[in-house]
Protein backbone atom coordinates (compact mmCIF):
# COMPACT_ATOMS: atom_id res chain seq x y z
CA UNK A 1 27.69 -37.56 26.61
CA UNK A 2 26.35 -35.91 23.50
CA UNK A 3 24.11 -33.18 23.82
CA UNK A 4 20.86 -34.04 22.88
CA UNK A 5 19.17 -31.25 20.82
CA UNK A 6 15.66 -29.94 21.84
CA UNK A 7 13.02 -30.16 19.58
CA UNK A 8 10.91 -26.92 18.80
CA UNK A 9 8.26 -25.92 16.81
CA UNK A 10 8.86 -22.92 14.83
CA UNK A 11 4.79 -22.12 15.18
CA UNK A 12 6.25 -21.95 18.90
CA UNK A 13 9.05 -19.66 18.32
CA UNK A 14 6.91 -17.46 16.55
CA UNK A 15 4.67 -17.15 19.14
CA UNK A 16 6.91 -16.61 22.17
CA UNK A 17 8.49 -13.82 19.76
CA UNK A 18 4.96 -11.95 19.17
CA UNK A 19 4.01 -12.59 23.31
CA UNK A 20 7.68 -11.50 24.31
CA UNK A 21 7.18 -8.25 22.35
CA UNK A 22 3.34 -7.30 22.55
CA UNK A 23 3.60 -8.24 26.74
CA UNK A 24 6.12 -5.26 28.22
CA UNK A 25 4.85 -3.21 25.09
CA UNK A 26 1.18 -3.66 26.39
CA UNK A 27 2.31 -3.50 30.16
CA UNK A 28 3.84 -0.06 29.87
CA UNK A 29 1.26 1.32 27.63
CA UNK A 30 -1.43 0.61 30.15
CA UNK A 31 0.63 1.36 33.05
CA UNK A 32 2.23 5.22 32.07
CA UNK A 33 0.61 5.91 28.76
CA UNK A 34 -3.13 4.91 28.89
CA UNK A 35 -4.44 6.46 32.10
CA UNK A 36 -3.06 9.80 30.66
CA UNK A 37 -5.07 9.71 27.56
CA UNK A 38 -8.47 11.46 27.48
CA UNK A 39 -12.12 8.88 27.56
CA UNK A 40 -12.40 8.91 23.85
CA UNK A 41 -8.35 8.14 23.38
CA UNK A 42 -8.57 5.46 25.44
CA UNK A 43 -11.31 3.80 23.33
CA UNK A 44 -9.64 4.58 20.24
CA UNK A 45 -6.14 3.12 21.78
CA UNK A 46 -8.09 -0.03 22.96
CA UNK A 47 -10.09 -0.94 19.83
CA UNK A 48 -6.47 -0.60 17.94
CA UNK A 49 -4.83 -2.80 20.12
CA UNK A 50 -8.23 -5.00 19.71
CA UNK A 51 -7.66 -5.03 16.23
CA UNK A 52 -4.64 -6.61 16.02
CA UNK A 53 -4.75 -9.19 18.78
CA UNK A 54 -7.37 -10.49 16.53
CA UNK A 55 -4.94 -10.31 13.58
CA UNK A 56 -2.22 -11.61 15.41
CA UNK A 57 -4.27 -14.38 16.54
CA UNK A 58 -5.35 -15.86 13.61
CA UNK A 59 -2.17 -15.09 11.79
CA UNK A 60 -0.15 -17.21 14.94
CA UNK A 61 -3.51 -20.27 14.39
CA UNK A 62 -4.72 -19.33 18.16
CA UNK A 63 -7.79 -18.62 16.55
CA UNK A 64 -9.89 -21.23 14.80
CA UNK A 65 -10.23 -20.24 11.20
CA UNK A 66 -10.99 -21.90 8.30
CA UNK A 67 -8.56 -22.79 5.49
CA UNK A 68 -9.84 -21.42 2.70
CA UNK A 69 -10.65 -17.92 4.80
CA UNK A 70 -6.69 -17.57 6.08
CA UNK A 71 -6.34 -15.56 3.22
CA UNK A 72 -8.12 -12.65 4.89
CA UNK A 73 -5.84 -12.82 7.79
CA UNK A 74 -2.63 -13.45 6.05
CA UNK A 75 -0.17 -10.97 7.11
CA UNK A 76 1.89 -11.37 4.43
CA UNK A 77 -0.75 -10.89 2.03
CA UNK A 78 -2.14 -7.63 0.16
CA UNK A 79 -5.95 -6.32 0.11
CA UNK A 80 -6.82 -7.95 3.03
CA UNK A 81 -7.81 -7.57 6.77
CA UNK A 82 -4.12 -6.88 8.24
CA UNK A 83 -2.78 -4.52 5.63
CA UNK A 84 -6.81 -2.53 5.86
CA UNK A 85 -5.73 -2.65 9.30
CA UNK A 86 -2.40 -0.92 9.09
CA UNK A 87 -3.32 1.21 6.38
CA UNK A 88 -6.00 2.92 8.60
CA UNK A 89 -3.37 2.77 11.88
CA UNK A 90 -1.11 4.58 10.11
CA UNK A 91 -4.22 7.14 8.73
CA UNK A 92 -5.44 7.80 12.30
CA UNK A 93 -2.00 8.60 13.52
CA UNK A 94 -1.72 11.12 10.48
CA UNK A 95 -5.08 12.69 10.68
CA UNK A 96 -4.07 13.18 14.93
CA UNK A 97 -1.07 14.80 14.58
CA UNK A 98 -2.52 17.03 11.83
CA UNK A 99 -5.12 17.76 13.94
CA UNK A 100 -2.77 18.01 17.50
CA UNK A 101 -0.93 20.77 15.24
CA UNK A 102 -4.01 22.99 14.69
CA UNK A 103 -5.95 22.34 18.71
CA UNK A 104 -2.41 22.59 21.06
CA UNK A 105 -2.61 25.62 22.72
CA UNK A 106 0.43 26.03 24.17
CA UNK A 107 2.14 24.53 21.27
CA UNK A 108 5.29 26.57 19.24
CA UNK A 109 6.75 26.86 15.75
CA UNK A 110 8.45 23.88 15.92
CA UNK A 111 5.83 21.52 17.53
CA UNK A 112 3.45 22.96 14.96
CA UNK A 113 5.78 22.22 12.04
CA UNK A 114 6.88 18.76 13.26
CA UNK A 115 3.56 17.50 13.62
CA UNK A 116 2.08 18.94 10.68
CA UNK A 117 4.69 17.33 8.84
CA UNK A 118 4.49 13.85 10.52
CA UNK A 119 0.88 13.67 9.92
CA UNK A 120 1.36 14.60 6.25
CA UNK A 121 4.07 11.53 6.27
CA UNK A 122 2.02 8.97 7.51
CA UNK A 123 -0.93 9.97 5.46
CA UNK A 124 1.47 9.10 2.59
CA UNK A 125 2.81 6.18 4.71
CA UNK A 126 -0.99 4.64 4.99
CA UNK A 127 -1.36 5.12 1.32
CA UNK A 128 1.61 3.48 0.22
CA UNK A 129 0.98 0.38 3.06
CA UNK A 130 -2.13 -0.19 1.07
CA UNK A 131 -0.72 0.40 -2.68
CA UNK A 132 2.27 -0.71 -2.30
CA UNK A 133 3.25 3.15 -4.16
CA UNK A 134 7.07 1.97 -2.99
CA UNK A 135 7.78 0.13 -5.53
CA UNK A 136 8.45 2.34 -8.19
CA UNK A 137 11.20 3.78 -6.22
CA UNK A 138 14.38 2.32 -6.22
CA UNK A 139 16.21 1.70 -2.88
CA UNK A 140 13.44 2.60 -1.01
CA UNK A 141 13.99 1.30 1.72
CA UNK A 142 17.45 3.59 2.22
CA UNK A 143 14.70 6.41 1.67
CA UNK A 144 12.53 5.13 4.25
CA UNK A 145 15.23 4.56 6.87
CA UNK A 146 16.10 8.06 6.11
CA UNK A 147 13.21 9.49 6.77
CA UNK A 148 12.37 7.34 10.03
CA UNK A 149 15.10 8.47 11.34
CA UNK A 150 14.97 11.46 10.61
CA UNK A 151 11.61 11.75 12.59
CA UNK A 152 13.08 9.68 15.45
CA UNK A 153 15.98 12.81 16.01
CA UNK A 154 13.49 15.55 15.19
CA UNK A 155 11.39 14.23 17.88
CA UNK A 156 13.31 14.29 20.32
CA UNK A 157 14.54 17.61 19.27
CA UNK A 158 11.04 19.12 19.80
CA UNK A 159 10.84 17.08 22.89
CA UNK A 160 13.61 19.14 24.48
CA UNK A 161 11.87 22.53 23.43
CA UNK A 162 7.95 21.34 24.43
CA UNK A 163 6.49 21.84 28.05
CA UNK A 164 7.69 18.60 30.30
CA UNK A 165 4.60 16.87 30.55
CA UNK A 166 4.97 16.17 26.67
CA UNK A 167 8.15 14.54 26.60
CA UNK A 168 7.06 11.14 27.17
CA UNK A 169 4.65 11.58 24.00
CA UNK A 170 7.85 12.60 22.15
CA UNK A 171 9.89 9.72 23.19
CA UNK A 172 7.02 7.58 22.86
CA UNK A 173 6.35 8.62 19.34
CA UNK A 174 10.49 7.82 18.62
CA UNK A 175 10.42 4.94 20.30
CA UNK A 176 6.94 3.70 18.21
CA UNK A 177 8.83 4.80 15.07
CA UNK A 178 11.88 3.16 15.85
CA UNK A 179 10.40 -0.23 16.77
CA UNK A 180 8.05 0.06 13.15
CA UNK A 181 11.18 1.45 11.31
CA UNK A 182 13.31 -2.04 12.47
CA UNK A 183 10.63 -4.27 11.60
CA UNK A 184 10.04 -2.85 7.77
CA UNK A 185 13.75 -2.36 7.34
CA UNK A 186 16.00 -4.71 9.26
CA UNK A 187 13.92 -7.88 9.80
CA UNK A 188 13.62 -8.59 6.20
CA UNK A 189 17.73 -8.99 6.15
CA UNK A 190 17.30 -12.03 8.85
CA UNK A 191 18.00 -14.92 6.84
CA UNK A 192 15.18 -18.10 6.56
CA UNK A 193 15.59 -19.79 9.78
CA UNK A 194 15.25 -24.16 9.58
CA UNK A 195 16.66 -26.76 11.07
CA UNK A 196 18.85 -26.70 13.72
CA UNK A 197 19.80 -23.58 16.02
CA UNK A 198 22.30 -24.44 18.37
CA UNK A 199 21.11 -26.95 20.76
CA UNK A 200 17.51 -26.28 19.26
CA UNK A 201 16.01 -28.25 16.22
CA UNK A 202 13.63 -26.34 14.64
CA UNK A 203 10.58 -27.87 13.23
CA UNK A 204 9.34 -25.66 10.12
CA UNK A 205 11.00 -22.62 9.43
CA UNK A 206 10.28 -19.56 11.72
CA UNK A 207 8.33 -16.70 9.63
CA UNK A 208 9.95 -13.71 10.09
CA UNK A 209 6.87 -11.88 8.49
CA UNK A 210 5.17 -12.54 11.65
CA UNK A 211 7.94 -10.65 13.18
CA UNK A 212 7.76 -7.78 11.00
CA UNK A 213 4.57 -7.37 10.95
CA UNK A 214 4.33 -7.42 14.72
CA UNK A 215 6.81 -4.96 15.21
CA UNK A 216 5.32 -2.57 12.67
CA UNK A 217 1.92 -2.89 14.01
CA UNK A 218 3.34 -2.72 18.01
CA UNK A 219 5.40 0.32 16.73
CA UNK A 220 2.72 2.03 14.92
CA UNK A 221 0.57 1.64 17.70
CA UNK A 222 3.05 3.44 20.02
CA UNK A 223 3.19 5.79 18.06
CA UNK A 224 -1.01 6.43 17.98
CA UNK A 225 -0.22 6.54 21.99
CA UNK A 226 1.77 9.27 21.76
CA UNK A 227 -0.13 10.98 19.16
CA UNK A 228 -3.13 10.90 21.25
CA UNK A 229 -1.39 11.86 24.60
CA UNK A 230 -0.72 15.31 22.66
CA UNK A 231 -3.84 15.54 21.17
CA UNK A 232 -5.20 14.99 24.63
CA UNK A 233 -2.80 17.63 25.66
CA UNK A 234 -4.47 20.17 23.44
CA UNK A 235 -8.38 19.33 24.50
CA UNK A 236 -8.29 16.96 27.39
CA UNK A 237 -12.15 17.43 27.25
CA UNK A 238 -12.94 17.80 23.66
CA UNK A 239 -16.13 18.77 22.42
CA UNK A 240 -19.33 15.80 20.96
CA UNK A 241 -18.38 17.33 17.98
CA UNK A 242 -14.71 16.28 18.36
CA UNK A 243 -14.99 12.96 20.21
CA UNK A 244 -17.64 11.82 16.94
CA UNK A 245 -14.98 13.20 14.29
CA UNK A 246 -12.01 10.73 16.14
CA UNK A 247 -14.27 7.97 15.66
CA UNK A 248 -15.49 8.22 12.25
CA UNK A 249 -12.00 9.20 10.66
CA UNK A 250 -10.84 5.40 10.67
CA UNK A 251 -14.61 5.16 9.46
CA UNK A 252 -13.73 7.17 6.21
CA UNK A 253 -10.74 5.87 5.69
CA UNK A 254 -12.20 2.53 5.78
CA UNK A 255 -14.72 3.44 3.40
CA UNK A 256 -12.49 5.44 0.90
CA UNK A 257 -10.42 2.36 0.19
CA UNK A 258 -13.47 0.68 -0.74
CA UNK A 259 -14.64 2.83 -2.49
CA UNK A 260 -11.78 3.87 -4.37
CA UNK A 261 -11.03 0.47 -5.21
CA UNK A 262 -14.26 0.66 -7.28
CA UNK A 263 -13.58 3.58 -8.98
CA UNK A 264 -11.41 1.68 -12.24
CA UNK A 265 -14.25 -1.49 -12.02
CA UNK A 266 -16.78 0.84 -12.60
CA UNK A 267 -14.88 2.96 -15.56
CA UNK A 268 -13.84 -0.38 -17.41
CA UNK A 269 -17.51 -1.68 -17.16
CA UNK A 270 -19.55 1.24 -17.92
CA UNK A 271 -17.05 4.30 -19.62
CA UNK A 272 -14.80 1.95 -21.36
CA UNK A 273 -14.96 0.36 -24.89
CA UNK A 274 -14.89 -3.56 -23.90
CA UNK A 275 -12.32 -5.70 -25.07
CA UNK A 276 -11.70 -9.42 -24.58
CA UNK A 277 -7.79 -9.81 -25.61
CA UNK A 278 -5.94 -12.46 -23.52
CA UNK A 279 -2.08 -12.97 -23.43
CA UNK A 280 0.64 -15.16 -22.82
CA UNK A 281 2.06 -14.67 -18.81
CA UNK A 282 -1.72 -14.55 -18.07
CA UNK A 283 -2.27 -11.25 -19.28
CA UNK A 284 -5.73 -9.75 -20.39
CA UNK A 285 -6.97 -6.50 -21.91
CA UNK A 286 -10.47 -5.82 -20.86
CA UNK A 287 -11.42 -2.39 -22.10
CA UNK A 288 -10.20 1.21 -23.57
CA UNK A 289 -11.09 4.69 -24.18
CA UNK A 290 -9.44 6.95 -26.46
CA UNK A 291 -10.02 10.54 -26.38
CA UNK A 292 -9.43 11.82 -29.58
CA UNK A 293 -9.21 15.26 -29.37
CA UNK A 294 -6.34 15.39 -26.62
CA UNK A 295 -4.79 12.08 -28.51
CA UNK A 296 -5.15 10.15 -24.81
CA UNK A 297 -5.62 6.63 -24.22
CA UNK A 298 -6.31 4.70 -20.97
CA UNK A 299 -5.98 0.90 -20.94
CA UNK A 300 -7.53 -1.46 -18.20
CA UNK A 301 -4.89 -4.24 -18.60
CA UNK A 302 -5.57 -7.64 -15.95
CA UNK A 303 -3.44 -9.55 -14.51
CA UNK A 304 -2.24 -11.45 -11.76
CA UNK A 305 0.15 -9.27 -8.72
CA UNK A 306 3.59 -9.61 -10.00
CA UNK A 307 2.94 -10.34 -13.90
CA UNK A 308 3.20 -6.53 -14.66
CA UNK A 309 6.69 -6.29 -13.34
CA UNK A 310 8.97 -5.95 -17.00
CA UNK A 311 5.83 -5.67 -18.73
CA UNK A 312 5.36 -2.45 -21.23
CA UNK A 313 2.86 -1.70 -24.29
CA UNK A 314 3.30 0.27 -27.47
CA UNK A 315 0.59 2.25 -29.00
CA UNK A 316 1.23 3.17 -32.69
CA UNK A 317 -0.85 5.16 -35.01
CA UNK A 318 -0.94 3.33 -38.03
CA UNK A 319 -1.85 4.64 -41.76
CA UNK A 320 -3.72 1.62 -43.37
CA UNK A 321 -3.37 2.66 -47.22
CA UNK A 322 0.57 3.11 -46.85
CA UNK A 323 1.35 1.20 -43.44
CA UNK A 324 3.26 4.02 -42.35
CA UNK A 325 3.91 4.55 -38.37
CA UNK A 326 2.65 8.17 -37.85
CA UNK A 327 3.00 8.64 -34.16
CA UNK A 328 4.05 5.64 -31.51
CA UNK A 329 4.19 5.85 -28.13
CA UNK A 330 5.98 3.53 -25.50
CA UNK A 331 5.85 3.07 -21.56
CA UNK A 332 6.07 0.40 -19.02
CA UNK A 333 2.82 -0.53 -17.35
CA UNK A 334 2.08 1.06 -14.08
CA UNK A 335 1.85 -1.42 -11.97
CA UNK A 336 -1.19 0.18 -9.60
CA UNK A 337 -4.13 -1.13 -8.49
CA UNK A 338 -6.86 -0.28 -6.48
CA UNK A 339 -8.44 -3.22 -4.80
CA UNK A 340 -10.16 -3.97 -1.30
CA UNK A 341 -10.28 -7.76 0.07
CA UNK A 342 -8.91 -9.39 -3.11
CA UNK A 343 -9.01 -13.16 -2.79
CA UNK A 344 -6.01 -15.14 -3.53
CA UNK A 345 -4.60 -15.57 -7.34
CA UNK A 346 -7.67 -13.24 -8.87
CA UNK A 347 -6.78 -10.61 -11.51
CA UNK A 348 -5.68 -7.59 -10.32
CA UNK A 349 -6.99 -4.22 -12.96
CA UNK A 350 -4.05 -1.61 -13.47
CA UNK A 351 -5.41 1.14 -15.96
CA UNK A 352 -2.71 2.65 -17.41
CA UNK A 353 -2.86 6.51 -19.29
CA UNK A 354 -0.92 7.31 -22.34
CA UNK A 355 -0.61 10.30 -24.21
CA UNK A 356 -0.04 10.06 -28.00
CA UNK A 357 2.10 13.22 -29.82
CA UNK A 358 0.06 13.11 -33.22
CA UNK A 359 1.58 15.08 -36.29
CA UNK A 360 -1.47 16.72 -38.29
CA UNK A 361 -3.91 14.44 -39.46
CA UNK A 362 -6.50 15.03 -42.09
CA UNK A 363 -9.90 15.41 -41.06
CA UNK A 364 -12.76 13.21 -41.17
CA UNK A 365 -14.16 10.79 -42.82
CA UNK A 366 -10.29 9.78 -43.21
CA UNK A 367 -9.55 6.92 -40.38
CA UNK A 368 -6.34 5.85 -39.31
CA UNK A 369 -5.84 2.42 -36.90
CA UNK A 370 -4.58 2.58 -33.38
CA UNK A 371 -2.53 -0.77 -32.74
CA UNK A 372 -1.44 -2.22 -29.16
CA UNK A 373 0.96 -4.33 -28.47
CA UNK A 374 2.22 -5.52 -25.10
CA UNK A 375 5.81 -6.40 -24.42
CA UNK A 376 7.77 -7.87 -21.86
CA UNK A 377 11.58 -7.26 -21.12
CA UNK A 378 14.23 -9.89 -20.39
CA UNK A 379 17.67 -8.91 -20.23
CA UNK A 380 16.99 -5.32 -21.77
CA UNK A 381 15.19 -6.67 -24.66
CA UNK A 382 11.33 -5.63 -25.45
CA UNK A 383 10.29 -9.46 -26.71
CA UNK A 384 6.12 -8.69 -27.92
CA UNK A 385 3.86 -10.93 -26.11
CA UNK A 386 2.17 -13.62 -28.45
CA UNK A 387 -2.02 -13.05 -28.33
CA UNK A 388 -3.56 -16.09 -27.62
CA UNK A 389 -7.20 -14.90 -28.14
CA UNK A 390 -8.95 -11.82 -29.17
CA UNK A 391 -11.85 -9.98 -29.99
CA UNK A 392 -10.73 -7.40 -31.78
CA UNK A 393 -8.89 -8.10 -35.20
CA UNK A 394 -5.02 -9.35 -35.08
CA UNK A 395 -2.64 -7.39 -37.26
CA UNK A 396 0.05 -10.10 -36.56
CA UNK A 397 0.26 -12.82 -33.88
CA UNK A 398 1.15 -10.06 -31.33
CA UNK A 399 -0.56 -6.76 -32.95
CA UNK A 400 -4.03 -6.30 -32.32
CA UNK A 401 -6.19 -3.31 -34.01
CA UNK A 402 -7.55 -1.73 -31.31
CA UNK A 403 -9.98 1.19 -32.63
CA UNK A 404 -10.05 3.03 -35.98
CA UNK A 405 -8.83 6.98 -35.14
CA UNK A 406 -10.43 9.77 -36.66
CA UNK A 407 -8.94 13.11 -36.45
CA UNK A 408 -11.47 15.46 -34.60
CA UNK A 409 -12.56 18.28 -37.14
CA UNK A 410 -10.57 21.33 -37.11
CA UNK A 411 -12.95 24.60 -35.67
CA UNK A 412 -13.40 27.18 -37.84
């Protein structure tokens, strides 16, 4: 008799994975870990763990949502509830160990130095969850391995040289980096998963970004348990002073990225010359200042996440009487943004900063022309991106004349 394969949802699978990882996690936190913490850590530890049942929830559909509003939960998404969410995690862990390095009283060189350095890592680490800063490195990922492990040994190193009530933050912390570390690093390798498995027929394809994302977040979080169980360690009854300052860090953080994701809407709309030049590959110039004196330029060049990857621009300083190139300057475009709870498929605004070398130019009234033009690169080859509508005047189907340039006048 033939086996008869068992049909499965992969929505399922994806949920017994989450439950069979989040239950023993949750059940030993709240068991050993929790009832050590301080009041004020266990609130903090709670409305964490809070947070991203309510992610996990709607990202798994055990949470009614509507369609057009997923976006917001999307874990594999950018700029939106989840990554805000992990981004501040990985702040508060950062800004505790930081602070567990200055308050622990009994504390010695090394626990000082390890935490001051892990809290000065995952302040980078909530930085780059957010903007993505990774992906101007090459092989980062071997980098990031590196360095997790790296922490994982050191911790235990300290571990071995801190009082004995503090190992079990120690190996706590390892074990919360070790569980993030395989989900950003290892899960990715999995490959997609549809179809049969075994004596199982999968319906769907399993999303393995639920998985890594769950075992970041679950790792993380251990991690923020053993960061406060030393911090508790250093003031088990901290001051009203202290107890406000652990609530409103995730507070700030919360509102810097907001804020700071204003910061280059605001420059292009009220500093910046406006400019209306669209490109092919959905690309659009919408403003530029030029500082004359120290020959700088910033661009704030639109586009969708993605589009900017090959793409470069060339500024060129351009005599109009002779056409002669006088200075010319070439980069790739920075592909950083600064955004908070971006909707799906809007333009993201990357301003980019160049800095032209100018030979001596005579002074004023004498003008020369600064011309842009954007390229993209395909098989090492710059190919200039055609302008499909502009503004400003067109030199050629791919040169636009951005702003006349005036030397400023020499001082006397």
């Amino acid at each position: 008799m033939e086996n008869t394969p068992h049909v499965i949802s992969a929505e399922l699978v994806n949920r017994i994975f989450v439950f069979a990882l989040a239950l023993p996690i949750c059940l030993f936190a709240y068991g050993r870990l929790i009832p050590r913490l301080s009041p004020i850590s266990k609130i903090l530890a709670s409305i964490a763990l809070l947070a991203q049942g309510l992610a996990a929830g709607f990202a798994l559909g055990l949470l009614p949502l509507q369609s057009n509003m997923y976006w917001l939960w999307d874990l594999q998404r950018e700029y939106n509830i989840p990554s805000t969410l992990a981004s501040t995690q990985l702040a508060l862990v950062g800004s505790l160990a930081l602070g567990a390095a200055w308050l622990l009283r009994e504390r010695t060189t090394w626990q000082s130095l390890y935490l001051a350095a892990a809290g000065i890592i995952f302040l980078f680490m909530a930085l780059d969850e957010y903007y993505a800063l990774h992906e101007q490195i090459q092989n980062w990922k071997r980098y990031y391995l590196a360095l997790g492990a790296m922490l994982v040994v050191t911790a235990l190193l300290v571990a071995m040289r801190s009082p004995r009530r503090a190992w079990i933050w120690y190996f706590c912390f390892a074990i919360g980096l070790a569980i993030a570390g395989s989900g950003a690093v290892f899960i990715e390798l999995l490959p997609v998963s549809c179809g049969a498995m075994g004596i199982l027929h999968l319906e769907g394809c399993i999303n393995f970004a639920l998985w890594e994302e769950s075992l970041e977040f679950l790792g993380v979080w251990l991690a923020m348990l053993a960061i406060l169980g030393i911090f508790t360690d250093a003031l088990p009854t901290p001051k009203t002073r202290i107890r406000h300052l652990l609530i409103v860090a995730p507070v700030v953080w919360l509102l810097s990225l907001a804020l700071n994701s204003l910061i280059p809407q605001l420059e292009s709309q009220l500093l910046a010359q406006p400019a209306a030049i669209e490109y092919e590959m959905s690309v659009r110039l919408r403003g530029y200042q030029i500082d004359s004196a120290a020959g700088q330029v910033r661009l704030y060049i639109a586009s969708k996440r993605g589009k900017l990857e090959g793409l470069g621009y060339t500024l060129d300083l351009l005599d109009p009487e002779s056409g002669e190139v006088l200075a010319s300057h070439s980069q790739r475009a920075a592909p950083h943004s600064r955004y908070w709870m971006l909707e799906p498929g809007a333009l993201l605004l990357y301003p980019q900063w160049s800095q032209l070398e100018l030979p001596a130019l005579p002074p004023p009234p004498r003008a020369f022309w600064l011309v842009l033009t954007l390229w993209h690169t395909a098989a090492e080859t710059r190919a200039p991106l055609p302008v499909l509508s502009s503004d400003h005047q067109l030199l050629s189907d791919t040169e636009v004349l951005l702003a006349e340039y005036v030397a400023p006048p020499v001082s006397p």
